[in-house]
PDB file of N, CA and C in Angstrom:
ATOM      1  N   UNK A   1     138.138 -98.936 -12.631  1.00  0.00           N
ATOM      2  CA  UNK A   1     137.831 -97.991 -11.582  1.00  0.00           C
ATOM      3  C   UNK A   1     139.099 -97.709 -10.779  1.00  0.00           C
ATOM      4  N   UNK A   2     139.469 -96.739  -9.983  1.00  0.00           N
ATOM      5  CA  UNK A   2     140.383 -96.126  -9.610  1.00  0.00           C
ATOM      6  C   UNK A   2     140.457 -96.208  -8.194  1.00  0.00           C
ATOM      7  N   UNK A   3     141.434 -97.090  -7.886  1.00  0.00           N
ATOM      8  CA  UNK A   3     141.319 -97.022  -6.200  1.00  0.00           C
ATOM      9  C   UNK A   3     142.464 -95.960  -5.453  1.00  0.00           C
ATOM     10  N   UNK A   4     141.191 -94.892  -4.576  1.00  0.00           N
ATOM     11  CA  UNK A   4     141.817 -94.137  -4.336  1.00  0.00           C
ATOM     12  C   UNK A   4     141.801 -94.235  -2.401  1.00  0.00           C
ATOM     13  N   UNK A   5     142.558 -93.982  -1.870  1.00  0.00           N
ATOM     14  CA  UNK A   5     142.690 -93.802  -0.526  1.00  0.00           C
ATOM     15  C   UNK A   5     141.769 -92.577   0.154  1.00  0.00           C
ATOM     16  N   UNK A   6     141.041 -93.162   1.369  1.00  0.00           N
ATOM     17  CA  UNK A   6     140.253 -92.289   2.092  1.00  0.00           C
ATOM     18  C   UNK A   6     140.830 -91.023   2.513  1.00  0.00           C
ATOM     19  N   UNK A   7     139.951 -89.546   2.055  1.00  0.00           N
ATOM     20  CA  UNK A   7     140.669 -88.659   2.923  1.00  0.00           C
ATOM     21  C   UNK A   7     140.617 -88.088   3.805  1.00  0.00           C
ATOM     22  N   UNK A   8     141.245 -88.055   5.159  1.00  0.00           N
ATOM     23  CA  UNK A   8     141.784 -88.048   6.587  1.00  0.00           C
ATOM     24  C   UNK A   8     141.509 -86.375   6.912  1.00  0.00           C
ATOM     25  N   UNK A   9     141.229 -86.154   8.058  1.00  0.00           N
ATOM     26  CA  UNK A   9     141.241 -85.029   8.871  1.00  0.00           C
ATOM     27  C   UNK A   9     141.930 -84.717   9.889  1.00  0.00           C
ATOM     28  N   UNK A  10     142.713 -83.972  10.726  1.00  0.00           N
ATOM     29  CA  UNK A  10     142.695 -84.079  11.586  1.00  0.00           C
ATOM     30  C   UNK A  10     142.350 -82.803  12.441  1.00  0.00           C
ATOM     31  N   UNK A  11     141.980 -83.264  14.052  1.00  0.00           N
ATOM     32  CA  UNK A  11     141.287 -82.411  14.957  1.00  0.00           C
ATOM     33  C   UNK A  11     142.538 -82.072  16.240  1.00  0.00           C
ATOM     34  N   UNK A  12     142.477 -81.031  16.688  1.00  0.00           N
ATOM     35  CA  UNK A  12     143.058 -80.566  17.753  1.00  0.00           C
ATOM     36  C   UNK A  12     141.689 -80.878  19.160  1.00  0.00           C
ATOM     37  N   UNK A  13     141.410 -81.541  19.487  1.00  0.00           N
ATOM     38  CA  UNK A  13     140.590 -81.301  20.878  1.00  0.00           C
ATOM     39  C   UNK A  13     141.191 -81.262  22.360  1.00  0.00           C
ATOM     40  N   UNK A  14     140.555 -80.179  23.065  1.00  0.00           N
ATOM     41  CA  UNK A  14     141.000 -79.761  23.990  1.00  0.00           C
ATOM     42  C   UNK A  14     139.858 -80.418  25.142  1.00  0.00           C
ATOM     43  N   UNK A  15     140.577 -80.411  26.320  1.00  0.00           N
ATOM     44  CA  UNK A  15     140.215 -81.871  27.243  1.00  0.00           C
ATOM     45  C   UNK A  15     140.283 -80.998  28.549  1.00  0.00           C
ATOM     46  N   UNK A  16     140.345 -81.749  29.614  1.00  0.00           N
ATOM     47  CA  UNK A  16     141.110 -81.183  30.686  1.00  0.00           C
ATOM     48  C   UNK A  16     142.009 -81.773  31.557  1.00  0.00           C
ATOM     49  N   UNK A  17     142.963 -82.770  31.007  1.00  0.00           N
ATOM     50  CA  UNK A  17     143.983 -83.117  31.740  1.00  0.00           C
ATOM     51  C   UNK A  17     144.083 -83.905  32.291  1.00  0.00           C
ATOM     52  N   UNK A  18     142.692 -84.351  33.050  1.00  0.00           N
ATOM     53  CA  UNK A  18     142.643 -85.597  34.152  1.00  0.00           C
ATOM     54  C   UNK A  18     142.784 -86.787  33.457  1.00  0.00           C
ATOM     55  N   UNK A  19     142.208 -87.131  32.368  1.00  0.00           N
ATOM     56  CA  UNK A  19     142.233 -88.507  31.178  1.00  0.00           C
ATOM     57  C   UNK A  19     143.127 -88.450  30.485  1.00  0.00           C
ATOM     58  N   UNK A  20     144.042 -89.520  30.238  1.00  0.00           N
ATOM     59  CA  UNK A  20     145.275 -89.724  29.328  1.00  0.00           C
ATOM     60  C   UNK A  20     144.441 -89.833  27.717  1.00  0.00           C
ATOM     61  N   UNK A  21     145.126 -89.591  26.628  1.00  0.00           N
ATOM     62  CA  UNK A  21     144.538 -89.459  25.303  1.00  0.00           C
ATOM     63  C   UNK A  21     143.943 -90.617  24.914  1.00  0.00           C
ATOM     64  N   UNK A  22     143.999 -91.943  24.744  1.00  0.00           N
ATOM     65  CA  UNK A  22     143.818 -93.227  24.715  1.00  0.00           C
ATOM     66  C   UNK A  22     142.299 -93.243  25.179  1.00  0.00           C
ATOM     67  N   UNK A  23     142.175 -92.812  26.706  1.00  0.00           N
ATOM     68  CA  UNK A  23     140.892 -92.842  27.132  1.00  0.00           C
ATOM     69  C   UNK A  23     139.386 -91.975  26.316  1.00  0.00           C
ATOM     70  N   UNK A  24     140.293 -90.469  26.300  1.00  0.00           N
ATOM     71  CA  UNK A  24     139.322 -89.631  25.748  1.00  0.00           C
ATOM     72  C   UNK A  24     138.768 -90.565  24.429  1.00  0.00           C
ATOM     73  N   UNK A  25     139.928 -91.009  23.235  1.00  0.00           N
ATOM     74  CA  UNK A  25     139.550 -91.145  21.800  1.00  0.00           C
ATOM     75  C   UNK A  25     138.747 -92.346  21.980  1.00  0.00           C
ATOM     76  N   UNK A  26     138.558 -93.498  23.545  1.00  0.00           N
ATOM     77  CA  UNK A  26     137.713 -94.515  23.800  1.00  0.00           C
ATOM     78  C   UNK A  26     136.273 -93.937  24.205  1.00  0.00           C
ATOM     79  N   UNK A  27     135.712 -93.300  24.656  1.00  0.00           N
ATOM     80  CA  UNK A  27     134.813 -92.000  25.081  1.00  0.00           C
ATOM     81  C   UNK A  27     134.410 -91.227  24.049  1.00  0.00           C
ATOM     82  N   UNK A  28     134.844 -91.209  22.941  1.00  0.00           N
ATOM     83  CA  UNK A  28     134.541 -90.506  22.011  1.00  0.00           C
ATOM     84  C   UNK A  28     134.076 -92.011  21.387  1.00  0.00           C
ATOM     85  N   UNK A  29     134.516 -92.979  21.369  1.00  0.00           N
ATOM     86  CA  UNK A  29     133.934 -93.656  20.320  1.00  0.00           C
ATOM     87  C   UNK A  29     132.760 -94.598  21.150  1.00  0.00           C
ATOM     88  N   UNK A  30     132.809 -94.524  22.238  1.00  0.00           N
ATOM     89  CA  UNK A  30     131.607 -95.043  22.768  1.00  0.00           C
ATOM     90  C   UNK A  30     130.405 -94.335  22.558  1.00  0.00           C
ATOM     91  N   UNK A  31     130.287 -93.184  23.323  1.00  0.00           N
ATOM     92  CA  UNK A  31     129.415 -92.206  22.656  1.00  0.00           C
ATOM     93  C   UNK A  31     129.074 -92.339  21.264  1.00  0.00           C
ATOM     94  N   UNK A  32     129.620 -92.541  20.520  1.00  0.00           N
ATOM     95  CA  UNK A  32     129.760 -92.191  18.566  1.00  0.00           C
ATOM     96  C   UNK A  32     129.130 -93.222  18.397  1.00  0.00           C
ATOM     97  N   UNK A  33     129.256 -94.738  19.249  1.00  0.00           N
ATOM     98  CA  UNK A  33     128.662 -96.234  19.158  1.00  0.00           C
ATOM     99  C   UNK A  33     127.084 -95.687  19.140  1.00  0.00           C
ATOM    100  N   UNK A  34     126.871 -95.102  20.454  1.00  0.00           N
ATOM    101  CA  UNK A  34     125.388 -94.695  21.210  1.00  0.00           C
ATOM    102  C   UNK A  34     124.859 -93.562  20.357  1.00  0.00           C
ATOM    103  N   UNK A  35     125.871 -92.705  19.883  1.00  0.00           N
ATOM    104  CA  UNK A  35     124.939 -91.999  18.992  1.00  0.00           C
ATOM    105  C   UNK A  35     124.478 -92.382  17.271  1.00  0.00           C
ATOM    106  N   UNK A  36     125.259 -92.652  16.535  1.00  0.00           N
ATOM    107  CA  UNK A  36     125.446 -93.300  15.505  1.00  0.00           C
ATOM    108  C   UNK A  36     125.586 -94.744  15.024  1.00  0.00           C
ATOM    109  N   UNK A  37     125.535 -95.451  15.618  1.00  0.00           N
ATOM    110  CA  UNK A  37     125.910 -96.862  15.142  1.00  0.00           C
ATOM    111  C   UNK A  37     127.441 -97.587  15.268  1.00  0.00           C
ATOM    112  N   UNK A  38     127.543 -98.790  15.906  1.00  0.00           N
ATOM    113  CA  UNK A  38     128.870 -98.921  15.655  1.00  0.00           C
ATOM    114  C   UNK A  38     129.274 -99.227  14.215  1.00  0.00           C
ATOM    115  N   UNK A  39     128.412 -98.986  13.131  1.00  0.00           N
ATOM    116  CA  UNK A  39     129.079 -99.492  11.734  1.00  0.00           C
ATOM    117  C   UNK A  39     129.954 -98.323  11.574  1.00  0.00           C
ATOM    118  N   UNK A  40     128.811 -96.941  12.211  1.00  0.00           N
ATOM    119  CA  UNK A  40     129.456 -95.660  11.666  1.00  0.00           C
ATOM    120  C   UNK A  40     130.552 -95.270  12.127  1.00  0.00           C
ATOM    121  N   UNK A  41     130.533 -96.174  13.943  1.00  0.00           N
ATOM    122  CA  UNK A  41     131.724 -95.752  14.248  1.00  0.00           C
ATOM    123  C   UNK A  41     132.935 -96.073  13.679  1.00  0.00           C
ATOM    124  N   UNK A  42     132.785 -97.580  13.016  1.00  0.00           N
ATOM    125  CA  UNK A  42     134.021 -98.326  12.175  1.00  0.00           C
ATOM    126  C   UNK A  42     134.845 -97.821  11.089  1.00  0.00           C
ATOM    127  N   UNK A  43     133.474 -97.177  10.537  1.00  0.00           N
ATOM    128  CA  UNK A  43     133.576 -96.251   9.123  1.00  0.00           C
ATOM    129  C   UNK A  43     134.637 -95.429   9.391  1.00  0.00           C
ATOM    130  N   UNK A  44     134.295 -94.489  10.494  1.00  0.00           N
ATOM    131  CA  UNK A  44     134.813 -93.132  10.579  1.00  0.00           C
ATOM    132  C   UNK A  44     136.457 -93.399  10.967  1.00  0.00           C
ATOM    133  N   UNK A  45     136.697 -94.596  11.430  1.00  0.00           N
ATOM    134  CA  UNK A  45     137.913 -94.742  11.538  1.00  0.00           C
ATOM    135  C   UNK A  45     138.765 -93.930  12.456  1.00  0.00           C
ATOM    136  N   UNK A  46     138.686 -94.054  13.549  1.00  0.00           N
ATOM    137  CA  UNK A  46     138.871 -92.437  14.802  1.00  0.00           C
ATOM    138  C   UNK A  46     140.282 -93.114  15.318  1.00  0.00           C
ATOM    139  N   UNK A  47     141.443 -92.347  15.283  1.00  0.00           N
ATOM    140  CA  UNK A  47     142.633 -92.649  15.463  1.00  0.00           C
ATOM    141  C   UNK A  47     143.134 -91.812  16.716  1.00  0.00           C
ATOM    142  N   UNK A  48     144.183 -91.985  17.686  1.00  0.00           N
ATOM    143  CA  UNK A  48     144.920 -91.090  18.177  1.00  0.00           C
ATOM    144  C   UNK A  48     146.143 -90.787  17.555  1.00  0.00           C
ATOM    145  N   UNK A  49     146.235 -89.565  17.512  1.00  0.00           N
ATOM    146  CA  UNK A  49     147.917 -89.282  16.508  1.00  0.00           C
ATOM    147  C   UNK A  49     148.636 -88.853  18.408  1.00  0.00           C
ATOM    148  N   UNK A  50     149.920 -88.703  18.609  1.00  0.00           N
ATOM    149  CA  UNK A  50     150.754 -88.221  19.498  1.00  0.00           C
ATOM    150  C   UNK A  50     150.957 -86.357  19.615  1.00  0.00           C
ATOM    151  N   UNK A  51     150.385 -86.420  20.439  1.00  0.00           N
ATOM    152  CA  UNK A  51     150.660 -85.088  20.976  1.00  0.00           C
ATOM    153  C   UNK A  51     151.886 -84.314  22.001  1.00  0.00           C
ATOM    154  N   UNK A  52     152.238 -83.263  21.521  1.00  0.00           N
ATOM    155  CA  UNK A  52     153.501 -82.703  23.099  1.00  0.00           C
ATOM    156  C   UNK A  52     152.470 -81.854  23.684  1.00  0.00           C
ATOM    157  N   UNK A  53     151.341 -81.610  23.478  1.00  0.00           N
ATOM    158  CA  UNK A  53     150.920 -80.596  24.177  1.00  0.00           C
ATOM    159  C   UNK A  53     149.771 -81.731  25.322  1.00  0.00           C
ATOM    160  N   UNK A  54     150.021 -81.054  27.081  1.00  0.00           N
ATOM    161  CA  UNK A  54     149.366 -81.811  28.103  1.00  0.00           C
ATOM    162  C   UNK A  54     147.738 -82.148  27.849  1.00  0.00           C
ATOM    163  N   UNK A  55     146.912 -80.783  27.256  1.00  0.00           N
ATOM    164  CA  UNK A  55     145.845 -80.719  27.377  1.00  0.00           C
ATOM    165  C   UNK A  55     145.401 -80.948  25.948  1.00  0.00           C
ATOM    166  N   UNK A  56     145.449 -81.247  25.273  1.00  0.00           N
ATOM    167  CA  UNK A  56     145.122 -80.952  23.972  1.00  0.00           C
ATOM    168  C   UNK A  56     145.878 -82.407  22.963  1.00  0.00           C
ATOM    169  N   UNK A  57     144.556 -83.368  22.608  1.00  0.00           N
ATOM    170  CA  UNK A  57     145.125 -84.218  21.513  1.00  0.00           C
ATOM    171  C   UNK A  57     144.634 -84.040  20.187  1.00  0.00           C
ATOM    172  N   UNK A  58     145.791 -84.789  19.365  1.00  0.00           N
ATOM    173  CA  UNK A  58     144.978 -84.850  17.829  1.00  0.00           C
ATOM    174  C   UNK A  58     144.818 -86.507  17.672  1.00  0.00           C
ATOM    175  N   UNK A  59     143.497 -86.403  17.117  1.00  0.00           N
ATOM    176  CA  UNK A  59     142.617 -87.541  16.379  1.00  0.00           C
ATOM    177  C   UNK A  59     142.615 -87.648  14.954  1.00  0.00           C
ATOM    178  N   UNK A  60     142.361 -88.102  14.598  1.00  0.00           N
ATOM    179  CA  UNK A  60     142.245 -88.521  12.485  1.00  0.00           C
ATOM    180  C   UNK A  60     140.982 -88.790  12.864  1.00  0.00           C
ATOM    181  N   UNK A  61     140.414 -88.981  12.012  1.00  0.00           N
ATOM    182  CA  UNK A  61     138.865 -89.428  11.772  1.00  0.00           C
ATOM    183  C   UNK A  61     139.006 -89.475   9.937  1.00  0.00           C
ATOM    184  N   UNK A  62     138.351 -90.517   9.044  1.00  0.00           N
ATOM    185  CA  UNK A  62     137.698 -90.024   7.463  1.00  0.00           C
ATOM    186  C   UNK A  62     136.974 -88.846   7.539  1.00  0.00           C
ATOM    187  N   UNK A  63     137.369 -88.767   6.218  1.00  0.00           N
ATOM    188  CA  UNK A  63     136.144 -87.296   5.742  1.00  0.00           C
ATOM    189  C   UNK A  63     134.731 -87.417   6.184  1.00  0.00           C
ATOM    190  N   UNK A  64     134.173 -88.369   5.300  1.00  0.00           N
ATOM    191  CA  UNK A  64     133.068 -89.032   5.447  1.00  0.00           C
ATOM    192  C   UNK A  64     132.133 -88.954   7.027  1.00  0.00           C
ATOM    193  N   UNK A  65     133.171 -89.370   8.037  1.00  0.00           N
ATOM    194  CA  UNK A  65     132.267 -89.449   9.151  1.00  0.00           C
ATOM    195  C   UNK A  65     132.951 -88.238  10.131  1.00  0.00           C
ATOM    196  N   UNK A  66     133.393 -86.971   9.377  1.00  0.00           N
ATOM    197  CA  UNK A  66     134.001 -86.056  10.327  1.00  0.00           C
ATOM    198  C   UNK A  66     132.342 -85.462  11.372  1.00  0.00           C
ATOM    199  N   UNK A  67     131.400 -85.011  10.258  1.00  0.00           N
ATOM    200  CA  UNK A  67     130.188 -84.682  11.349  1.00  0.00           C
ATOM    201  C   UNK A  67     130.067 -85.268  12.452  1.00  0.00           C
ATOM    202  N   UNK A  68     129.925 -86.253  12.129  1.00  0.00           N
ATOM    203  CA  UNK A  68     129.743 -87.591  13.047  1.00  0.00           C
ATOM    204  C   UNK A  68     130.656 -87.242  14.121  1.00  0.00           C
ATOM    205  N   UNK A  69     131.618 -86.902  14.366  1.00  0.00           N
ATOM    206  CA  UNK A  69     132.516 -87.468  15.242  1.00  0.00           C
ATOM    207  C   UNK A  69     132.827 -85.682  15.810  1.00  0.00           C
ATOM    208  N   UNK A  70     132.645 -84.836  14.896  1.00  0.00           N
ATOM    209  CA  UNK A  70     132.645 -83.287  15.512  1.00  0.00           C
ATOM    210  C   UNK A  70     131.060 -82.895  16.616  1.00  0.00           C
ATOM    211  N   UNK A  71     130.009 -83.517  15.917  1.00  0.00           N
ATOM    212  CA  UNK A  71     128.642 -83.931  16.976  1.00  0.00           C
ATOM    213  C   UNK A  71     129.118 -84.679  18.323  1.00  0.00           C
ATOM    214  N   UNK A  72     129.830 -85.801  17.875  1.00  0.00           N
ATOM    215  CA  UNK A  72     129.967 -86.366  19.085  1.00  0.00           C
ATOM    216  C   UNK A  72     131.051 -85.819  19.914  1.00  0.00           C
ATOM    217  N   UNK A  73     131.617 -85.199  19.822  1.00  0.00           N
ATOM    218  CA  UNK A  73     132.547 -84.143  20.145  1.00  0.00           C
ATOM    219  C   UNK A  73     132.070 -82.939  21.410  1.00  0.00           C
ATOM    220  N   UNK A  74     130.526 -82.672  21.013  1.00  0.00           N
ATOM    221  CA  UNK A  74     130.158 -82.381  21.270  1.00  0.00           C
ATOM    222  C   UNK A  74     129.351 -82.636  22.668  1.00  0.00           C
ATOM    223  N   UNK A  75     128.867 -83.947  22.587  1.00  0.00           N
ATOM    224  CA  UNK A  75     127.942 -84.273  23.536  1.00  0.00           C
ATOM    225  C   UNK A  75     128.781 -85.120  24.550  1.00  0.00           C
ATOM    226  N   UNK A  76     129.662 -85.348  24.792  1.00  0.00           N
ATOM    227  CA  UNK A  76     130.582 -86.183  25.546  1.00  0.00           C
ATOM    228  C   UNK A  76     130.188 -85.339  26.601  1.00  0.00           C
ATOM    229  N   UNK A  77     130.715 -86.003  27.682  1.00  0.00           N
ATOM    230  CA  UNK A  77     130.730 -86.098  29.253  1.00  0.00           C
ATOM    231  C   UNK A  77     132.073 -86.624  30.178  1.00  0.00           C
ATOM    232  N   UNK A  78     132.826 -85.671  30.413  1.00  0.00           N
ATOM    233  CA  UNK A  78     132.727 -84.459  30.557  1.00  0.00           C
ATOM    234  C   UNK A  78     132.870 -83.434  29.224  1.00  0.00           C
ATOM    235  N   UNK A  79     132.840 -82.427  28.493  1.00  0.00           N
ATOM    236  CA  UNK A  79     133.090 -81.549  27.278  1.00  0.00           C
ATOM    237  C   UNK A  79     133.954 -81.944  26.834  1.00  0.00           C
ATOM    238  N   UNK A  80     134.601 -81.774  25.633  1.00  0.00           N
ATOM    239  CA  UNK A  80     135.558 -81.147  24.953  1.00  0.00           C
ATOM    240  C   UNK A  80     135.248 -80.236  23.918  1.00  0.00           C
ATOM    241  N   UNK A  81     136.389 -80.021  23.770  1.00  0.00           N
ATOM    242  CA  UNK A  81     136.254 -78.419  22.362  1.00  0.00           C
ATOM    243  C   UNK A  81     137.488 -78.774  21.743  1.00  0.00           C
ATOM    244  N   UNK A  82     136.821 -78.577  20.085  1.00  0.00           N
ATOM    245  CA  UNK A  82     137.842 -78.802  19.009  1.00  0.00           C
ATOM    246  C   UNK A  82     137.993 -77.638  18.740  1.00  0.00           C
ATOM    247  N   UNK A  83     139.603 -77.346  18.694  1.00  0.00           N
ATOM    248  CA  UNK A  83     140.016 -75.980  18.293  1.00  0.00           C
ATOM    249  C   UNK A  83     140.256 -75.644  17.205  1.00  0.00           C
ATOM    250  N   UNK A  84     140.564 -76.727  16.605  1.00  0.00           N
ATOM    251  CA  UNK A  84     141.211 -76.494  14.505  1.00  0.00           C
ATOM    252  C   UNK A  84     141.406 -77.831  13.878  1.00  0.00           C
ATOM    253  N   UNK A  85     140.851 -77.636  12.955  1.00  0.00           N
ATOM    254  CA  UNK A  85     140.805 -79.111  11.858  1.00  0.00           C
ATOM    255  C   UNK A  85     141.493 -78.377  10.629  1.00  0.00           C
ATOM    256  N   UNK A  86     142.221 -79.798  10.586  1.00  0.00           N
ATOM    257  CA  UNK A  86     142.961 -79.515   9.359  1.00  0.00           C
ATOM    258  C   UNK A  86     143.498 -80.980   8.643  1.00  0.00           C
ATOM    259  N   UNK A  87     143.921 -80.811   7.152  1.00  0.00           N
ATOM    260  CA  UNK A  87     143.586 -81.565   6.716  1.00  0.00           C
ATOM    261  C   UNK A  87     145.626 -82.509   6.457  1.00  0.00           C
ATOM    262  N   UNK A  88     145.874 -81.589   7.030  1.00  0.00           N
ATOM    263  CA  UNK A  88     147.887 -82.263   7.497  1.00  0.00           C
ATOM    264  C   UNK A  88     148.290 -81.901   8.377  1.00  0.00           C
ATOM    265  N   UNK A  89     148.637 -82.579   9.461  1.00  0.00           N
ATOM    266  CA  UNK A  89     149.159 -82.488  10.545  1.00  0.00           C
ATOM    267  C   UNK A  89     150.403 -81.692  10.650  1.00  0.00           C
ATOM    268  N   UNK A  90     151.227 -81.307  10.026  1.00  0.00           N
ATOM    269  CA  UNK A  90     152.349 -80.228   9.827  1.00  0.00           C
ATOM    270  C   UNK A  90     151.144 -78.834  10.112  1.00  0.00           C
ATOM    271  N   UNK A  91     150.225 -78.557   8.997  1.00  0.00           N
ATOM    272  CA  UNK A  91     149.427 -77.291   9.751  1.00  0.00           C
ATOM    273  C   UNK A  91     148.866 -77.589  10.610  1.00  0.00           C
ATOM    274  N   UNK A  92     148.188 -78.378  11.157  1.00  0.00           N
ATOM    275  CA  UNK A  92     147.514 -78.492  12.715  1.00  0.00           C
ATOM    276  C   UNK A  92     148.688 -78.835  13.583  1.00  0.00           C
ATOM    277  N   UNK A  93     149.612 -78.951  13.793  1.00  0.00           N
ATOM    278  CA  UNK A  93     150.597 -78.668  15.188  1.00  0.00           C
ATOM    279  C   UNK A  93     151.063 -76.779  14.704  1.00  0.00           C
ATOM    280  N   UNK A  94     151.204 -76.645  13.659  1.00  0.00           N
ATOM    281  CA  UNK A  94     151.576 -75.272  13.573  1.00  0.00           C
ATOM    282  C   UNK A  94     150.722 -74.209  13.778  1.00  0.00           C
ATOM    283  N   UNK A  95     149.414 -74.247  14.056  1.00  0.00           N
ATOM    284  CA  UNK A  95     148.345 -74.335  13.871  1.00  0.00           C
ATOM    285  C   UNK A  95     148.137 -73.810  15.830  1.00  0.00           C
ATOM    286  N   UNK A  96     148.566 -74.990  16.447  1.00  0.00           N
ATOM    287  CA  UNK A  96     147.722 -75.469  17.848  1.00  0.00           C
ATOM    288  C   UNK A  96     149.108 -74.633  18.563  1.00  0.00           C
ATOM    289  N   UNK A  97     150.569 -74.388  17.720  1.00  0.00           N
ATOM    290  CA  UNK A  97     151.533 -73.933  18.768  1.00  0.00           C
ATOM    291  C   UNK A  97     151.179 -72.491  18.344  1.00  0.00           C
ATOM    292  N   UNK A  98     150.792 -71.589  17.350  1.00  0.00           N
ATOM    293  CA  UNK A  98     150.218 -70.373  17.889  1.00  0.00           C
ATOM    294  C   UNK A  98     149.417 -70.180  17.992  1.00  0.00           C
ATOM    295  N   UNK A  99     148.247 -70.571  18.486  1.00  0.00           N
ATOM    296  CA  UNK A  99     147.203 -70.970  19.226  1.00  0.00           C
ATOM    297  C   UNK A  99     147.704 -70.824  20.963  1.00  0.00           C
ATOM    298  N   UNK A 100     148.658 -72.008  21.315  1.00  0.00           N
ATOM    299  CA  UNK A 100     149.012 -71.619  22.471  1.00  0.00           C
ATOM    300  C   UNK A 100     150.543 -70.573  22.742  1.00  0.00           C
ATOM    301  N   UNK A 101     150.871 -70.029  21.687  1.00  0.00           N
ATOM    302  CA  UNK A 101     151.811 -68.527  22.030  1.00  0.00           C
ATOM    303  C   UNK A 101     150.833 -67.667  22.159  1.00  0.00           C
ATOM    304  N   UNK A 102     150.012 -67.441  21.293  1.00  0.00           N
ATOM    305  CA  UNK A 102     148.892 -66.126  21.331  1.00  0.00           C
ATOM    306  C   UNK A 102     148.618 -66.287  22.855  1.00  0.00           C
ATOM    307  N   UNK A 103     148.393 -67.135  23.278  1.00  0.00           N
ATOM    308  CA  UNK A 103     147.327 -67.594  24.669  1.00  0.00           C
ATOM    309  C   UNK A 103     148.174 -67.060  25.755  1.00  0.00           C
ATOM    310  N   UNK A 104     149.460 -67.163  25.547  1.00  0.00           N
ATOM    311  CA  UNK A 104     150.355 -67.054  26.837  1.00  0.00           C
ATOM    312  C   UNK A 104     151.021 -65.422  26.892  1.00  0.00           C
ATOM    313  N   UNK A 105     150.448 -65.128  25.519  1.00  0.00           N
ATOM    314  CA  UNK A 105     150.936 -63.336  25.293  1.00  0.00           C
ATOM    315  C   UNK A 105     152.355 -63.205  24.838  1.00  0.00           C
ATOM    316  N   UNK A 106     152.999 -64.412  24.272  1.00  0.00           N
ATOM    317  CA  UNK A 106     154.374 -64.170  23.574  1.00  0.00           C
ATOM    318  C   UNK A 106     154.226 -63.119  22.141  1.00  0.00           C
TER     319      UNK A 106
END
């Protein structure tokens, strides 16, 4: 049998500034505990990657438990909104910087 490595997502979510990234991706997985299970949360494997942008981090999550974690995405307190998933981080920062040129009217 063929051992192959899990495959990874990643999410752009947009926040609002007051919570450092660390916190949000802890909030996301508490919730994810309360909504899903903590096995599922284990599964899904929810990472912080480093961001330059203030408002806006990227997460990894597995394939497998992306629903999971785009639901819970959802129901958090206070909001967030995922702007673009993608499946290499070279297109999701390229991705999230014209995203924010469009935004600013460059």
């Amino acid at each position: 049998m063929l051992k192959r490595r899990d495959k990874r997502r990643y999410l752009a979510v947009l926040h609002n500034g007051q919570m450092d990234g660390i916190e949000i991706v802890d909030l996301i997985k508490k919730r994810n505990s309360e909504l899903f299970g903590h096995i599922a949360t284990e599964r899904s494997s929810l990472r912080l990657i480093q961001s330059q942008i203030k408002t806006i981090i990227i997460i990894s999550c597995k394939i497998k438990g992306l629903d999971n974690i785009l639901s819970t995405i959802a129901f958090t307190d206070p909001p967030l909104v995922t702007l673009h998933i993608s499946g290499t981080l070279k297109r999701l920062r390229r991705a999230c910087l014209s995203k924010e040129l469009t935004n600013k009217g460059l």
